[in-house]
Structure formats: structure tokens, C-alpha cells
Protein backbone atom coordinates (compact mmCIF):
# COMPACT_ATOMS: atom_id res chain seq x y z
CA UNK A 1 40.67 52.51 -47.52
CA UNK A 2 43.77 50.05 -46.85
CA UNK A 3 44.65 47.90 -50.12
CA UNK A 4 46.97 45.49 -48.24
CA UNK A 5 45.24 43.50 -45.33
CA UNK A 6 46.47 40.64 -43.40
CA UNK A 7 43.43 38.40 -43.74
CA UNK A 8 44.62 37.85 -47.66
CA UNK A 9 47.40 36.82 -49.17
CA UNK A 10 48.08 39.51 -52.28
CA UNK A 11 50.55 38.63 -54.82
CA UNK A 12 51.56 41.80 -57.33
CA UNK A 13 54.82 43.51 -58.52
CA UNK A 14 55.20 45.38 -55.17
CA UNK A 15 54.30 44.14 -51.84
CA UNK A 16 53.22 39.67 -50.78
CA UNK A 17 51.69 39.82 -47.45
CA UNK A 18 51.09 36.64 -45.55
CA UNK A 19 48.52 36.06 -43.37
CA UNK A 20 48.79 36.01 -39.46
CA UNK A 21 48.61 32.97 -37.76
CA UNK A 22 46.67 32.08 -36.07
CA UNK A 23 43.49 33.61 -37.55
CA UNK A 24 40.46 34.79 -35.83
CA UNK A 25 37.26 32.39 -35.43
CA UNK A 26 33.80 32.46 -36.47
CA UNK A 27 31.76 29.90 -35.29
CA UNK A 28 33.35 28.64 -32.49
CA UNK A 29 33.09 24.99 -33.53
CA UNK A 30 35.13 25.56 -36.83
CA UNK A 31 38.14 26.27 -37.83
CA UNK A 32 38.87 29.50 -39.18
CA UNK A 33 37.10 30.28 -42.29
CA UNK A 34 40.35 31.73 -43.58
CA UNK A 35 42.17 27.95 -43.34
CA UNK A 36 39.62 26.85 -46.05
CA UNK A 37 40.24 28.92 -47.95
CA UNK A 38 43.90 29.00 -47.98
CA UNK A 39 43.10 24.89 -48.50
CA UNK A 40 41.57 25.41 -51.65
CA UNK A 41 43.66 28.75 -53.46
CA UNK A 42 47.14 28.17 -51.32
CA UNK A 43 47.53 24.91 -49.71
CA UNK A 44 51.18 25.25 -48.90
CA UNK A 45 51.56 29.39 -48.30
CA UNK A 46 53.56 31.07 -46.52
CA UNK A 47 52.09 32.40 -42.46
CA UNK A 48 53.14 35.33 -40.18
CA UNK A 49 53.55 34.19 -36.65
CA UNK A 50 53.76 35.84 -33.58
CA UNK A 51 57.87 36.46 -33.27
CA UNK A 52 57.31 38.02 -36.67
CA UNK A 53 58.70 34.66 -38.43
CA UNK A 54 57.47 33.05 -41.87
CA UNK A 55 56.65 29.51 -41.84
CA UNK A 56 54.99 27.49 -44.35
CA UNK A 57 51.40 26.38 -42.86
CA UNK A 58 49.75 23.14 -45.06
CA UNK A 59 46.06 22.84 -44.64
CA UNK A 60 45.07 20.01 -47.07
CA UNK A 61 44.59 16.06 -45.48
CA UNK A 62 47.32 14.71 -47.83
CA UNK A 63 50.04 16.84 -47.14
CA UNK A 64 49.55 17.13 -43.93
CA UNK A 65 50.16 13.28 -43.46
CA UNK A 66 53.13 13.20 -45.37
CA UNK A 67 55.02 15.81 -43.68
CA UNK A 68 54.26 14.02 -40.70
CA UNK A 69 55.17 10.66 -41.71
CA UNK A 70 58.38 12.10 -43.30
CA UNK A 71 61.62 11.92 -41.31
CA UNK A 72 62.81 15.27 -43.21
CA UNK A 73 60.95 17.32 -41.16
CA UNK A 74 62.46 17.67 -37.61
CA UNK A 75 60.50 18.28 -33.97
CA UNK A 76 63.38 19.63 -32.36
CA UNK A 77 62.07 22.97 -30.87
CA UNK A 78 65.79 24.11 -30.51
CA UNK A 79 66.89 23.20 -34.38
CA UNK A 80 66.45 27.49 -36.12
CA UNK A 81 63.44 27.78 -37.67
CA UNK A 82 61.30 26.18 -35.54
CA UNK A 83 57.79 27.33 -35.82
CA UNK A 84 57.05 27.67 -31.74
CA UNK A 85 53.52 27.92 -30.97
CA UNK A 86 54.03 30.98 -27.74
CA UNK A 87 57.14 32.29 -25.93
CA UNK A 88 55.71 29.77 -23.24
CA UNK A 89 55.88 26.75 -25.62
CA UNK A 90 59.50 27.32 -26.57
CA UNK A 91 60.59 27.83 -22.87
CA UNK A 92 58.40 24.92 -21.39
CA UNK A 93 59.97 22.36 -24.06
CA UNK A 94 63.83 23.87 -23.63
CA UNK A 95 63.10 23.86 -19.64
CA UNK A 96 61.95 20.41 -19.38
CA UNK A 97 62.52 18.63 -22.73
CA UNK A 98 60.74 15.40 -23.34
CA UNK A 99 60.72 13.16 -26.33
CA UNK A 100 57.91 14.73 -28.06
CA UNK A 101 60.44 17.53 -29.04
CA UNK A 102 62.95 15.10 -30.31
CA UNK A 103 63.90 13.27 -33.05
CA UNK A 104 65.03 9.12 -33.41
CA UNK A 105 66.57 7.84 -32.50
CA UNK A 106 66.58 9.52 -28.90
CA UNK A 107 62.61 10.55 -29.83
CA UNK A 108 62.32 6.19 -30.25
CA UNK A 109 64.16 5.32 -27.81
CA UNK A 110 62.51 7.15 -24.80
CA UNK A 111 59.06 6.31 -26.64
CA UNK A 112 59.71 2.68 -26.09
CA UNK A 113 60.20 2.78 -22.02
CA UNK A 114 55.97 4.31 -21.99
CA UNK A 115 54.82 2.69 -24.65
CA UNK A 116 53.57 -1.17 -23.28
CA UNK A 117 51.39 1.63 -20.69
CA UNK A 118 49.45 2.94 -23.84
CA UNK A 119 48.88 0.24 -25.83
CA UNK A 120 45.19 -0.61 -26.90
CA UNK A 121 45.53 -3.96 -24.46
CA UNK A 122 46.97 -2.52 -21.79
CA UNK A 123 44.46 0.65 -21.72
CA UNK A 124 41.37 -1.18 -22.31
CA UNK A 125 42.61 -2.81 -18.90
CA UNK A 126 42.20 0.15 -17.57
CA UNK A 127 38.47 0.21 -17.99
CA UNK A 128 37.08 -0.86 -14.92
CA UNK A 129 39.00 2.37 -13.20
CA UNK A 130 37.94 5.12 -15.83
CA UNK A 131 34.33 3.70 -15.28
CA UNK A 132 34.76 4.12 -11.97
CA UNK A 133 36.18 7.35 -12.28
CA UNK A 134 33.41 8.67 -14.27
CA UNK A 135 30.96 7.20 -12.27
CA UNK A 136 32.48 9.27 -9.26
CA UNK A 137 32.71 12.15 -10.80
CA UNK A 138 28.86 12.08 -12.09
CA UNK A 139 27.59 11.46 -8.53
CA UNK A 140 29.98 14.81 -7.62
CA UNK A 141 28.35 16.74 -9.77
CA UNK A 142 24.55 15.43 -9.38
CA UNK A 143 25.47 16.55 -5.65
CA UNK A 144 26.75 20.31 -6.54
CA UNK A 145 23.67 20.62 -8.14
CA UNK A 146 21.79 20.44 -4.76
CA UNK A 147 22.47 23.88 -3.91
CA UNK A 148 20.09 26.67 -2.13
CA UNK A 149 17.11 26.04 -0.03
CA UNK A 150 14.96 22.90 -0.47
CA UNK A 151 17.20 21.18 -2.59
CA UNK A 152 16.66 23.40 -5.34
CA UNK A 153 18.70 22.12 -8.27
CA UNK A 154 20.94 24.67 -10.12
CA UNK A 155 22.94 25.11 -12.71
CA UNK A 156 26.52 23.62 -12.51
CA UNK A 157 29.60 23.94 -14.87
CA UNK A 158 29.96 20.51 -16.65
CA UNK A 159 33.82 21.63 -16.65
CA UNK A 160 34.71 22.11 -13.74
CA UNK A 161 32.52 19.42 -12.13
CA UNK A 162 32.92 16.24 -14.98
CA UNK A 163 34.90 17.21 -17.89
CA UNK A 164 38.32 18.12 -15.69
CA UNK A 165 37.90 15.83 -12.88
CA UNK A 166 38.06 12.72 -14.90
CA UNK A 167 40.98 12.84 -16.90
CA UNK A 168 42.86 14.78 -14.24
CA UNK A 169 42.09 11.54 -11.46
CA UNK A 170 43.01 9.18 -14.39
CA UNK A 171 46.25 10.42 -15.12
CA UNK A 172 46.85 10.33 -11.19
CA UNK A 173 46.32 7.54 -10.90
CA UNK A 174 48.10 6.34 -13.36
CA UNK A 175 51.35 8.33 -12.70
CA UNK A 176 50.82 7.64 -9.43
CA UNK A 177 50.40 11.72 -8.44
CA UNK A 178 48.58 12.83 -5.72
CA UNK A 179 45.18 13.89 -6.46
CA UNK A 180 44.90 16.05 -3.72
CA UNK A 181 47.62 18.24 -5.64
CA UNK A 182 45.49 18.51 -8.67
CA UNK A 183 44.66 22.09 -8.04
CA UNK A 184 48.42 23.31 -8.50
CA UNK A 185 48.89 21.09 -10.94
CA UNK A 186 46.19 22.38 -12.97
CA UNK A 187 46.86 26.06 -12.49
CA UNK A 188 50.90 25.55 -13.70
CA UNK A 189 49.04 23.97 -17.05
CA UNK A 190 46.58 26.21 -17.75
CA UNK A 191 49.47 28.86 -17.53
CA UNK A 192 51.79 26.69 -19.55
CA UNK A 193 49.38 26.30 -22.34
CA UNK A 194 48.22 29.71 -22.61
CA UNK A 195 49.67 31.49 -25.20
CA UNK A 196 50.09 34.84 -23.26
CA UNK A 197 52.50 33.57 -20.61
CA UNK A 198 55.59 34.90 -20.42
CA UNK A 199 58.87 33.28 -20.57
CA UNK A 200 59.23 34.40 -17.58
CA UNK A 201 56.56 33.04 -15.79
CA UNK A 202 56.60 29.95 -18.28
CA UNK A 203 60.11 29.13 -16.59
CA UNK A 204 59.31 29.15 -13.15
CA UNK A 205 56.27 26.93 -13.54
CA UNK A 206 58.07 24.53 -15.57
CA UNK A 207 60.84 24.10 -13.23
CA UNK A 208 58.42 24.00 -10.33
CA UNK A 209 56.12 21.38 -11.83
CA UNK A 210 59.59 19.79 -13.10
CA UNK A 211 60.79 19.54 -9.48
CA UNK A 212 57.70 18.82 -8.06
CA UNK A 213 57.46 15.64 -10.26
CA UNK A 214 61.40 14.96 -9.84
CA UNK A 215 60.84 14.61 -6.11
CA UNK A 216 58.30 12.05 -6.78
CA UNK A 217 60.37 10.24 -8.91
CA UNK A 218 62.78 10.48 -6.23
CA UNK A 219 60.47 8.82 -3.47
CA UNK A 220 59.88 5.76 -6.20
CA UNK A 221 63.58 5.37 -6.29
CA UNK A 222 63.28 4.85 -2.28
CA UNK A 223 59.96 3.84 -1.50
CA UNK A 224 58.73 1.32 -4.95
CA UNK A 225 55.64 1.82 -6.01
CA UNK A 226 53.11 -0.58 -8.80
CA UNK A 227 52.42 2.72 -10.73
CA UNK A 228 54.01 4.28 -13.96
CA UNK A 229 56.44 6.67 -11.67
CA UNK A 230 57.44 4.13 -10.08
CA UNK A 231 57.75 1.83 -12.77
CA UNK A 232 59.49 4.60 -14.54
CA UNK A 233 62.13 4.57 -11.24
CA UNK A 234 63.15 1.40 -11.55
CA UNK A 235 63.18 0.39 -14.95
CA UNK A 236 64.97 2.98 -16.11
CA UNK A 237 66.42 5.48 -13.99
CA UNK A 238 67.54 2.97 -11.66
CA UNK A 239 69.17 1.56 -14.58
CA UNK A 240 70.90 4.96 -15.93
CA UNK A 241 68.96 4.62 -18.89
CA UNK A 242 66.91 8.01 -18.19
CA UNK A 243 67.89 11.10 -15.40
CA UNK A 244 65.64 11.52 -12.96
CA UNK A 245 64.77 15.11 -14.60
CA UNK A 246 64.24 13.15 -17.91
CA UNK A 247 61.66 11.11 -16.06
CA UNK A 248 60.29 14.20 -14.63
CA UNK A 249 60.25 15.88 -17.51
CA UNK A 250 58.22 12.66 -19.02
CA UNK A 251 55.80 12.58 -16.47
CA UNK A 252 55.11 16.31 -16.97
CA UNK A 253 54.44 15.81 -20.38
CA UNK A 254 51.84 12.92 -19.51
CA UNK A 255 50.58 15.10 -16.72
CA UNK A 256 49.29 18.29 -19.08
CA UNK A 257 48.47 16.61 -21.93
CA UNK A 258 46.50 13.76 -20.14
CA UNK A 259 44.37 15.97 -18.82
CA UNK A 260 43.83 18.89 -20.94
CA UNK A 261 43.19 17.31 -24.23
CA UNK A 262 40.38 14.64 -22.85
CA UNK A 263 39.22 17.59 -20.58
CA UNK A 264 38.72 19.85 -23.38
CA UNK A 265 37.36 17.40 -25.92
CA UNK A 266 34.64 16.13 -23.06
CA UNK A 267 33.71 19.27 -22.68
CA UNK A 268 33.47 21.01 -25.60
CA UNK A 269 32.40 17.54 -26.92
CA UNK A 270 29.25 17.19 -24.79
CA UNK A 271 28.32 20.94 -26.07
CA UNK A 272 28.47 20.10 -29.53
CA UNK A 273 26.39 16.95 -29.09
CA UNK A 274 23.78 19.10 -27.12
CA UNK A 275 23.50 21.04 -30.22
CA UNK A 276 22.14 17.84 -32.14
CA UNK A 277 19.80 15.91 -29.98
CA UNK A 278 19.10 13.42 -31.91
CA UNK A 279 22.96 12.53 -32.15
CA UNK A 280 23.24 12.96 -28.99
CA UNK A 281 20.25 10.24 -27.97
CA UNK A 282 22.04 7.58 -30.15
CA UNK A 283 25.61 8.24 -28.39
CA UNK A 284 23.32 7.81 -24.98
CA UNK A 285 21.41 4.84 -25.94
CA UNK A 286 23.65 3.22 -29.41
CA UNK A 287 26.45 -0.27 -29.19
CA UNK A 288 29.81 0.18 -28.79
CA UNK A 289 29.92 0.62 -32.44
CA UNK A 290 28.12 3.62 -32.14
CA UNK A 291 29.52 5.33 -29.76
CA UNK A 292 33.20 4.37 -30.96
CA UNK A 293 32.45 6.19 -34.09
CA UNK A 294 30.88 8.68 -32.10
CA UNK A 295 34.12 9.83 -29.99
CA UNK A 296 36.26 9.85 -33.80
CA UNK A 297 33.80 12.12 -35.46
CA UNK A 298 34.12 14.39 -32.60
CA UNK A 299 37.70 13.96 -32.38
CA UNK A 300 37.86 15.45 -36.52
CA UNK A 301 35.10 18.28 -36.16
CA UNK A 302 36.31 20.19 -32.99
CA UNK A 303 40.59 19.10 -33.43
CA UNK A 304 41.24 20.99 -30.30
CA UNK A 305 45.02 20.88 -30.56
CA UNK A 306 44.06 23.61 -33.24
CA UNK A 307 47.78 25.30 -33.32
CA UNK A 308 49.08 22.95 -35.44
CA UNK A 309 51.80 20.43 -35.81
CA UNK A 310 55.41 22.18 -35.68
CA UNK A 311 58.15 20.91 -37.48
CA UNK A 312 61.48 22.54 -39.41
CA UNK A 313 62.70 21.34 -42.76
CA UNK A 314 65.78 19.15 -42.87
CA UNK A 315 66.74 19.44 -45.93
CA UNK A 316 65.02 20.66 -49.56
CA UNK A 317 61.68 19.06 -49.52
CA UNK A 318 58.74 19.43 -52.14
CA UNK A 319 55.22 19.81 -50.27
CA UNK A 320 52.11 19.52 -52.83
CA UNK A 321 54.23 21.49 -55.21
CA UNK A 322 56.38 23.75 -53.36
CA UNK A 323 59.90 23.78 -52.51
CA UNK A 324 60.45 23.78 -48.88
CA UNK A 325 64.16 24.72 -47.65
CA UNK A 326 66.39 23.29 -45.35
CA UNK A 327 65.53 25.35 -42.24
CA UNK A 328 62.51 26.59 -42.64
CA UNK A 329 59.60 26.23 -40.39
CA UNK A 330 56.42 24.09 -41.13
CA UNK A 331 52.98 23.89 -39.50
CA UNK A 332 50.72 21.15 -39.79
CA UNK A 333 46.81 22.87 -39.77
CA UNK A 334 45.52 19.73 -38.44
CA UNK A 335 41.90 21.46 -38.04
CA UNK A 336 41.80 22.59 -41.51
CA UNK A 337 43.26 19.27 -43.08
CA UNK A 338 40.33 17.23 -40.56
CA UNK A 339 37.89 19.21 -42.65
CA UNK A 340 39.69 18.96 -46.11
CA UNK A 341 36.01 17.92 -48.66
CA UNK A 342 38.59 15.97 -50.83
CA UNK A 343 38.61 13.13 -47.83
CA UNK A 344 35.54 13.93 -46.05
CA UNK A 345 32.17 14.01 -47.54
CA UNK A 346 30.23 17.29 -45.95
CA UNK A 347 33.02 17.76 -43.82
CA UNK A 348 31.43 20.81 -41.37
CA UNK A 349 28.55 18.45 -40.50
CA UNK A 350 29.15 16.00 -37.27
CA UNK A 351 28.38 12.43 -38.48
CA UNK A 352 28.33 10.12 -36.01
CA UNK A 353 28.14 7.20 -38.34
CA UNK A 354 31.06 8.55 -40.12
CA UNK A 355 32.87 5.64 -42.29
CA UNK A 356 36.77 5.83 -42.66
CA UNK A 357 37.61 8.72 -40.88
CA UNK A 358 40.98 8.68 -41.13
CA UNK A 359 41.37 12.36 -39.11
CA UNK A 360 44.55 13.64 -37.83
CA UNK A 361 43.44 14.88 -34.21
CA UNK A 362 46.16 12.47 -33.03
CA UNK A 363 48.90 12.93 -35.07
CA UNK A 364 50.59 11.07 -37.78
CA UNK A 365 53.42 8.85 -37.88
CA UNK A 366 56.00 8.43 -35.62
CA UNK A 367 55.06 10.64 -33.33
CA UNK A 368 51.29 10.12 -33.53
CA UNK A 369 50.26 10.72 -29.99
CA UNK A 370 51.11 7.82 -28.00
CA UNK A 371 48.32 8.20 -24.85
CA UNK A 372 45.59 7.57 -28.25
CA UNK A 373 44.14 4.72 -26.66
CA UNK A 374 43.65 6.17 -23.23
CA UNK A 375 42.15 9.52 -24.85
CA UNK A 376 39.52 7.46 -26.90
CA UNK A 377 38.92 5.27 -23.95
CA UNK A 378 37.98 8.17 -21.39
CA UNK A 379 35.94 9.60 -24.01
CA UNK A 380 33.72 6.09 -24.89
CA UNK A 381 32.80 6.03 -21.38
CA UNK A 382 32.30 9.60 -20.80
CA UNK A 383 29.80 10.72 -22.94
CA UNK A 384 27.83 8.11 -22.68
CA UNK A 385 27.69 7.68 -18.98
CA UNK A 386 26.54 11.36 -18.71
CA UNK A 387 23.77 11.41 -21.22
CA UNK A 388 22.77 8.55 -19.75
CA UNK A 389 22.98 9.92 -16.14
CA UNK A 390 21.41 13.10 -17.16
CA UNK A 391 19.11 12.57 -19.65
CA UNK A 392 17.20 16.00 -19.97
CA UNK A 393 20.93 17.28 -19.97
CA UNK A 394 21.02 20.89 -21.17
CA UNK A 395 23.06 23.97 -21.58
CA UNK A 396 22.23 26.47 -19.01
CA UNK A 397 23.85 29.98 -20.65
CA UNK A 398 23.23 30.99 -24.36
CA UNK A 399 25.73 30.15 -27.03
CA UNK A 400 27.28 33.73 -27.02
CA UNK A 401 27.66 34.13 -23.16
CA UNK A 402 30.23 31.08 -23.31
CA UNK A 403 33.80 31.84 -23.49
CA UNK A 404 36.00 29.57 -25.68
CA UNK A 405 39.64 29.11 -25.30
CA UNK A 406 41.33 30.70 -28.30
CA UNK A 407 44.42 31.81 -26.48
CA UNK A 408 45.05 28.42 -25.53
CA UNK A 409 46.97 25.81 -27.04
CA UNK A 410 44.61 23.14 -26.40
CA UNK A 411 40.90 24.66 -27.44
CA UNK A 412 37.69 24.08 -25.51
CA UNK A 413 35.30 26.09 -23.54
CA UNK A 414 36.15 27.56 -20.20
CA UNK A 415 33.37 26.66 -18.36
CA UNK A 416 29.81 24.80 -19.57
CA UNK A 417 26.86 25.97 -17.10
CA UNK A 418 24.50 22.66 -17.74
CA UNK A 419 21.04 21.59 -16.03
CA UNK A 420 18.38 18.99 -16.30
């Protein structure tokens, strides 16, 4: 029988093991059960990642909002002792650096040319087209379902038909991207965010998407257009203020996380809500109110970008009672700190009319993820608009037949069969 395990940490006169990160799943709506506990006996403890490095992982609310509001801590993936999430992540963010891997002022500066397209006015502007969106989308699927002889109605996958679609034709249009491209697009992300790529094939995709975006810019440059690309073109790279790679590594940045994140959260989302019917009645039929407190209790119980904030110490800080050293690695447990019970009264159970819920899904400080608004937006008008659409909406596959994305970056389920 093996005394040392890596699912503990032991502390004795011989051996300190740290846990790997990260750890296996139970229920595949929460976090590791081995983050809450670390969150109660270890808050700040040392983690063993996959390049065999030691970085400190800090599970509990507080901390976890400090480091990130502290300038200390770096997000340079280049700086030694960077926690990086996959082979893939470091690669994708060395091949085509944007400013979420940087620090101010550079980090500020580049911030500043997107940031009057996500603010809360400008995306709530956007409404009319997400509703529209959505409302394309839904008729899409109600037609897939019209499969077989006599109109039969079958199941369909809610991911592949809603939850993708939307957010990918949002961003599009936004950025001003091709739809009809959305296929490749997708594929190079899904690989990019899977933590099994290799750098290898990490690389190429990067610097295809990379020059398949840079060639758009390119057209702007020539051919203006009213759409952030082009807005991008002649604001600022017309102005030698940003390289056309720098916008094209920008708008690749927008282009995989504006998708996969509100793709991921709709789906897995609308699975979690089909769990609790009657939860799932008042998000159909409640006010704005409701459903805007809806989309942030959501956002804290499933915290899909479950691999953590990175950062690297700048210098000797003290975390919730340790000593942190210049150089070493940090990683924000964003899932385990959205379920910390000193913040969040019966934090495993979803509350839609949750009260202060001051969750970290998004970040913290300065670089609190700046497409927020347009996340939350998509997601208001999502889940209500298909409950609504598809009232006796139900999952068509048991619970254990679904396949969940653990080796991704960005956690959902793969596909959602659904009928009514």
C-alpha cells in the first residue's frame, strides 16, 4: 500500500508532495473536490504542473482578488516562472502575443484602442443584433430537428446547433470576419485550447489563424470598412500605433475567446438549468432583474475558465500568510475561490436570486476581462429566448453518456443532445 499519494499534500521529516494540477473531477458541475479542500487546510500551497514545475495555486475569494488587483504579480507568459496552462498556451501567446499577456503600461495602452467597443453603452447597442442572432439561430435549430420521414422531430445537439452559432456570428460580425470561415476558425481554437496540442501543431495554427486575420487587416487598410478590423486599420495601424500582426494578433484573441467562453457557458449553462426546472421556468418567464442575476449565478457555479489565472511574482510578496518569491509562479483557482462559503452562503447550490455575487469568472482588476459586457449580454438573451422557444426543452442522453471538456482550457460539454 503506497504512503505518499499525489491527491494529498503530506508534510513529515522526509518527503512534501504537492498535488498535481489540475485535479480530477467529480461531479461534473463542480470544481474539484480536492480545491476545497486545499481552501480550507492550505489556501496558498504549493501545485505540481504538467512541465514538472511548482507554483503556488490560491483557492480562497480574498486572495484570489488581491493577487489580481496587485501590480506585483506579472502576466508576461515569457517572464521564468510563469505558470503556463499547456505547451499550446505558451506557444499560442509567444506566437501571436496580445495584451492579455502583458503588463502596463504596454498591457494599458493596447487595452485602450478596444475598449470604447466593450463598454456597457456601447454593447447594450449591440442588442438588437445578438437578438437577432439568437433568434436565427433558434429557427436553425427548430429546423434540424425536422429530420426523418413525416417530419418526425429528433434529437439535436443544443451545441452545435445554438450554443456555438451565436457567439461565433457575433464576434463576426463584430470583427468584421467572414462567417462563412467559421468552420476553420473554430477547428484552429478548439486545437489551440486543448491542452494536448503540441507545440508543434499549436505553432502552425497560430501563425495560420495569425495570417489569416493579418490579411484581413490588410484588406481594411485598402478597402475601409465600419467594423472593429477595420476600425482597428485605421485608427491605429494606419497611424503606426499597432503592426498589422499586433492587430492580428488582437483580433485573434477576440476571435477564440468570443466565442468559446459564451459558447461554453450557453451550453453547459442551459444543462445546468435543465437540472432545476423550476429555476429554469423563472429565467424563461422572470424581468430583466431576474434573468440578470440569473446569467451571474451561472457565471460563479460552472467558472468555465477553470485553469486558473496565471501570473509570476515580481518581487517578495505575502499571500494570506505566505511568502511568495520573486519569480515564482502563481495560479489564481478562480473555480474554487467562486465557491469559497466565507463569501457565498451555500455556495454548491445555483441561486438564481443570488444577492452580491461578487464572483471572479471575469477576472479581477486590471485585466478583468474586457469583452464582460458582451459575454453577459449574449447570455441575457440566450437563455431566455430558448426556454422560451422551447418550452418542454429537455436533455435527450443521460447525465453519464455526456462528455465534458476537461482537457480543455475553457470547460463545457462537447455536445448537448436536447428535445421537446
Amino acid at each position: 500500500m503506497p504512503i505518499w499519494t499525489d491527491t494529498d499534500v503530506h508534510v513529515g521529516a522526509f518527503m512534501t508532495l504537492n498535488p498535481t494540477y489540475p485535479m480530477t473531477r467529480g461531479c461534473p458541475f463542480d470544481p474539484p473536490a480536492q480545491l476545497s479542500r486545499l481552501r480550507e487546510t492550505d489556501p496558498v500551497s504549493r501545485v505540481t504542473l504538467w512541465d514538472g514545475s511548482t507554483p503556488w495555486l490560491v483557492t480562497r475569494h480574498q486572495e484570489v482578488r488581491a493577487v489580481l488587483a496587485d501590480r506585483r504579480f506579472s502576466a508576461e507568459t515569457e517572464r521564468p516562472g510563469y505558470p503556463a496552462v499547456s505547451a499550446a498556451q505558451l506557444v499560442r501567446r509567444t506566437t501571436a502575443p496580445s495584451f492579455i499577456s502583458m503588463d502596463d503600461p504596454e498591457h494599458a495602452r493596447q487595452r485602450r484602442m478596444l475598449i470604447a467597443e466593450f463598454t456597457v453603452k456601447h454593447t447594450n447597442g449591440l442588442r438588437p443584433m445578438v437578438e437577432q442572432t439568437v433568434d436565427e439561430a433558434l429557427d436553425a435549430m427548430e429546423a434540424a430537428t425536422e429530420a426523418g420521414t413525416g417530419g418526425r422531430r429528433g434529437p439535436v445537439d443544443l451545441v452545435g446547433e445554438f450554443a456555438l452559432p451565436v457567439p461565433s456570428m457575433v464576434i463576426c460580425r463584430m470583427l468584421g470576419v467572414p462567417y462563412t470561415d467559421h468552420d476553420y476558425f473554430q477547428a484552429h481554437s478548439a486545437a489551440l485550447l486543448d491542452t494536448g496540442t503540441s507545440s508543434e501543431e499549436a505553432r502552425a495554427r497560430t501563425e495560420e489563424l495569425r495570417d489569416y486575420l493579418a490579411d484581413l487587416v490588410a484588406r481594411r487598410e485598402s478597402e475601409p470598412a465600419d467594423d472593429l478590423l477595420g476600425r482597428l486599420a485605421a485608427r491605429h495601424v494606419a497611424t503606426g500605433e499597432l503592426t498589422r500582426d499586433g492587430a492580428a494578433s488582437m483580433a485573434l484573441l477576440l476571435l477564440v475567446a468570443g466565442h468559446e467562453t459564451t459558447a461554453n457557458m450557453i451550453g453547459l449553462g442551459t444543462l445546468a438549468l435543465l437540472r432545476d426546472p423550476e429555476q429554469a421556468a423563472q429565467v424563461r418567464d422572470g424581468s430583466p432583474a431576474v434573468v440578470v442575476a440569473a446569467v451571474e449565478e451561472l457565471l460563479r457555479l460552472l467558472t468555465i475558465t477553470h485553469s486558473g489565472r496565471r501570473r509570476v511574482a515580481l518581487e517578495d510578496v505575502n499571500v494570506g500568510g505566505v511568502t511568495i518569491r520573486a519569480g515564482e509562479g502563481v495560479i489564481l483557482a478562480a473555480d474554487a475561490a467562486n465557491r469559497d462559503p466565507d463569501r457565498f452562503g451555500e455556495p454548491d447550490v445555483l441561486d438564481i436570486h443570488r444577492e452580491h455575487n461578487q464572483h471572479v469568472a471575469f477576472g479581477y482588476g486590471p485585466h478583468q476581462c474586457l469583452g464582460a459586457p458582451l459575454a453577459r449580454l449574449e447570455l441575457r438573451v440566450a437563455y431566455p429566448a430558448l426556454l422560451r422557444r422551447f418550452p418542454g426543452l429537455r436533455v435527450a442522453a443521460p447525465l453519464e453518456q455526456l462528455r465534458f471538456r476537461d482537457e480543455m482550457v475553457v470547460y463545457g460539454v462537447h455536445a448537448l443532445p436536447v428535445t421537446w
